[in-house]
C-alpha atoms as a PDB file:
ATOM      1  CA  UNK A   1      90.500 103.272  87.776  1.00  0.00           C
ATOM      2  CA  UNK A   2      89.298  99.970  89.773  1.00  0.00           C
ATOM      3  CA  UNK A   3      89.909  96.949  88.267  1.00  0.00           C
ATOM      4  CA  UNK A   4      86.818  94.546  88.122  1.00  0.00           C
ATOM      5  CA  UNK A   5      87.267  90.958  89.991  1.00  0.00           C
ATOM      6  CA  UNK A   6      88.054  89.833  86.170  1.00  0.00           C
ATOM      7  CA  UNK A   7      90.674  91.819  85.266  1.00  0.00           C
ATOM      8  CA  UNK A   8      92.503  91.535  88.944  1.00  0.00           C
ATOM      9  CA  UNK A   9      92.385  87.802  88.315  1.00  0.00           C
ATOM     10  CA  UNK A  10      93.628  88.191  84.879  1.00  0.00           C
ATOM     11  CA  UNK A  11      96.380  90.415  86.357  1.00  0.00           C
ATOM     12  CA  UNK A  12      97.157  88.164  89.289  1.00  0.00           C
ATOM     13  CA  UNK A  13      97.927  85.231  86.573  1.00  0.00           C
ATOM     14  CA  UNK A  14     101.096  86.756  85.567  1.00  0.00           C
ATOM     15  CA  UNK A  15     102.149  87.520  89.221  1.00  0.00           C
ATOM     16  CA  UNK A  16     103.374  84.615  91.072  1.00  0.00           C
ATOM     17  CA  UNK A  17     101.999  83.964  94.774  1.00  0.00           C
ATOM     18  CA  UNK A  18      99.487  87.046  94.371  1.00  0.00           C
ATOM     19  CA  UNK A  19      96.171  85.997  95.654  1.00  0.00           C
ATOM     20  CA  UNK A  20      93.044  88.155  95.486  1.00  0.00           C
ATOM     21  CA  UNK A  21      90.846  88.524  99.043  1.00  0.00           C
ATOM     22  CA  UNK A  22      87.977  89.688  99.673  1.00  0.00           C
ATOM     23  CA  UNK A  23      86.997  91.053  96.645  1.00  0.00           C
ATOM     24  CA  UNK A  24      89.461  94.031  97.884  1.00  0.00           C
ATOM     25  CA  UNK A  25      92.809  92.798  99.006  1.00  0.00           C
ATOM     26  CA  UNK A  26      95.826  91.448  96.537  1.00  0.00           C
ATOM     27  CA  UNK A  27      97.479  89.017  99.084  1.00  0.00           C
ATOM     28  CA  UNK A  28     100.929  87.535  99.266  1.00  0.00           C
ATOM     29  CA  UNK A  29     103.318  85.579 101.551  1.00  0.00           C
ATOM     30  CA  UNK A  30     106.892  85.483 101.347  1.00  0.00           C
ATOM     31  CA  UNK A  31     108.881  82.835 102.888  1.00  0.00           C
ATOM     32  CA  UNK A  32     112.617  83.053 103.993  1.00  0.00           C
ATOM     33  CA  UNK A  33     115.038  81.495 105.513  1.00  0.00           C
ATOM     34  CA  UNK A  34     115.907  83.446 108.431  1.00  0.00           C
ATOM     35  CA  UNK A  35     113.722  86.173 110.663  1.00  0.00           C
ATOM     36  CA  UNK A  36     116.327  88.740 109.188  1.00  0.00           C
ATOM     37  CA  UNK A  37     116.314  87.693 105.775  1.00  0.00           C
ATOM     38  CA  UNK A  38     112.624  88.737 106.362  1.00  0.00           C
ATOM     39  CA  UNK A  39     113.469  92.354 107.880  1.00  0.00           C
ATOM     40  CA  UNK A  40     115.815  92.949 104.900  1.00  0.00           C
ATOM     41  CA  UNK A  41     112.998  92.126 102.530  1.00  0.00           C
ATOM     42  CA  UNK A  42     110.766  94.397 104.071  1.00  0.00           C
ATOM     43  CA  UNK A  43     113.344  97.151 104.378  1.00  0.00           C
ATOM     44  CA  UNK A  44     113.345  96.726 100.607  1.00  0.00           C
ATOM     45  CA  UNK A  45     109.277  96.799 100.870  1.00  0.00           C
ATOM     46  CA  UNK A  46     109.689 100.303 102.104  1.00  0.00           C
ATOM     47  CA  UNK A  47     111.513 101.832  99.656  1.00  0.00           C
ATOM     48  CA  UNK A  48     109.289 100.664  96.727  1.00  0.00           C
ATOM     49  CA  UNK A  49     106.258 101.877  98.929  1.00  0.00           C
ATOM     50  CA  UNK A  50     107.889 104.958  99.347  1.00  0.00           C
ATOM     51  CA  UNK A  51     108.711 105.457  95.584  1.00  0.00           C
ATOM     52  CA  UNK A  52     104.967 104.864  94.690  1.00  0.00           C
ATOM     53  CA  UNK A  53     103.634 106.730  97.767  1.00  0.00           C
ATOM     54  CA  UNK A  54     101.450 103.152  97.947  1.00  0.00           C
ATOM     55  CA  UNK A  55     102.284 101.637 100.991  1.00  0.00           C
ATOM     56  CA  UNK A  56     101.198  98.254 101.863  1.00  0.00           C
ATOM     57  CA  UNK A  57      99.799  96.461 105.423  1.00  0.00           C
ATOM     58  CA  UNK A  58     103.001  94.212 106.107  1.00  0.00           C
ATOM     59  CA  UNK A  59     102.532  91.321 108.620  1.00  0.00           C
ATOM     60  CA  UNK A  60     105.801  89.302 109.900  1.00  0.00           C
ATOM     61  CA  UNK A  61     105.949  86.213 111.670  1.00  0.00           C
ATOM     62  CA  UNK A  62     108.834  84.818 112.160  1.00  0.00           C
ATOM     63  CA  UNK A  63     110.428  84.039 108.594  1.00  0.00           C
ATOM     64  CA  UNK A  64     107.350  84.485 106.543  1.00  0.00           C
ATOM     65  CA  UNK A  65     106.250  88.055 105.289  1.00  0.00           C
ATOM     66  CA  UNK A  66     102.650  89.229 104.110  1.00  0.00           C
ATOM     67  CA  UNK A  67     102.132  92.067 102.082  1.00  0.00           C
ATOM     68  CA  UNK A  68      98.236  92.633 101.349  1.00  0.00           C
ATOM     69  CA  UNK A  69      97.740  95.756  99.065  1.00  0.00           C
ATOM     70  CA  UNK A  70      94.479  98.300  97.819  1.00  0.00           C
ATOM     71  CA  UNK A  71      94.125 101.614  97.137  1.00  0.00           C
ATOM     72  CA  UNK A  72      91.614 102.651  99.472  1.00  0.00           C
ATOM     73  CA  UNK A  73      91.111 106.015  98.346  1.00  0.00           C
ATOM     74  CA  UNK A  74      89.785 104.203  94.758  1.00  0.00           C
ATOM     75  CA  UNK A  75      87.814 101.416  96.471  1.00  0.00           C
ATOM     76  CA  UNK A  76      89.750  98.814  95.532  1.00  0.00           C
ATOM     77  CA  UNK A  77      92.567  97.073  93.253  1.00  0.00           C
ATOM     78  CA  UNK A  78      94.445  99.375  90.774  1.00  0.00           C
ATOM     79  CA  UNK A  79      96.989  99.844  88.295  1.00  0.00           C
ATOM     80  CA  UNK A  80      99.168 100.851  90.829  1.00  0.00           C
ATOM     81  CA  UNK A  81      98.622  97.944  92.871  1.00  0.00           C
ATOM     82  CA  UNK A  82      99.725  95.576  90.333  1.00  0.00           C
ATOM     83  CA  UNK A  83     102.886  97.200  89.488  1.00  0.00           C
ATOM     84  CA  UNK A  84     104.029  97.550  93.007  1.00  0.00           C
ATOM     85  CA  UNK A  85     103.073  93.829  93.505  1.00  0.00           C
ATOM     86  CA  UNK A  86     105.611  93.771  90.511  1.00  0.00           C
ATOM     87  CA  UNK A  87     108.209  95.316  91.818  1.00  0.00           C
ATOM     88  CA  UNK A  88     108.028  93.492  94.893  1.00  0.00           C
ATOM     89  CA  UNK A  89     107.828  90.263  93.328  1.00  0.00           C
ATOM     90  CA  UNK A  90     111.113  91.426  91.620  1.00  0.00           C
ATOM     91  CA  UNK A  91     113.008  92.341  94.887  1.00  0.00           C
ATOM     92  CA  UNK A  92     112.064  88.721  96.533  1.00  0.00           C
ATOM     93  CA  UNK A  93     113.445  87.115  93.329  1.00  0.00           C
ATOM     94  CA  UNK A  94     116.957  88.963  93.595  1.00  0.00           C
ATOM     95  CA  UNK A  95     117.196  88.318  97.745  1.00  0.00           C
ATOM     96  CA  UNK A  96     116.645  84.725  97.048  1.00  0.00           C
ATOM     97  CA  UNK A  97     119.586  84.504  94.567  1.00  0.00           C
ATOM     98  CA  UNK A  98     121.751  85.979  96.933  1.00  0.00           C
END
């Protein structure tokens, strides 16, 4: 099921850095401190994706990651969506301990 604009936005309050776009998109950039702190996040991206068969578009430049995320096949922002955005909220948390 597709989430209306409200309920993304109600979502997106408990995420931190999500942003919606386009009235299709969840959007977020993650900032590290080195280029390969950046690769290891994203090699971390890839396994969640994989898990959830819900793979993201994944920009890098330099030491700042985007992740933008939809389901396409629904037409826009879904459960799924939000609990991968979750997850890799979660991984970006434990790298920056570290």
């Amino acid at each position: 099921m597709v989430f209306t604009q409200e309920e993304v936005e109600a979502h997106l309050d408990k995420l931190e850095g999500w942003e919606y776009e386009e009235g299709r998109w969840i959007v977020r950039k993650f900032t590290f401190t080195s280029f390969m702190k950046g690769i290891a996040f994203v090699d971390e991206v890839g396994l969640i994706s994989e898990a959830f068969n819900h793979h993201p578009f994944i920009t890098i430049d330099h030491k700042v990651v985007t992740l933008r995320l939809t389901s396409w096949d629904d037409g826009g922002i879904t459960a799924i969506d939000i609990k991968e955005a979750q997850q890799y909220n979660e991984a970006y948390d434990r790298m920056m301990q570290n």
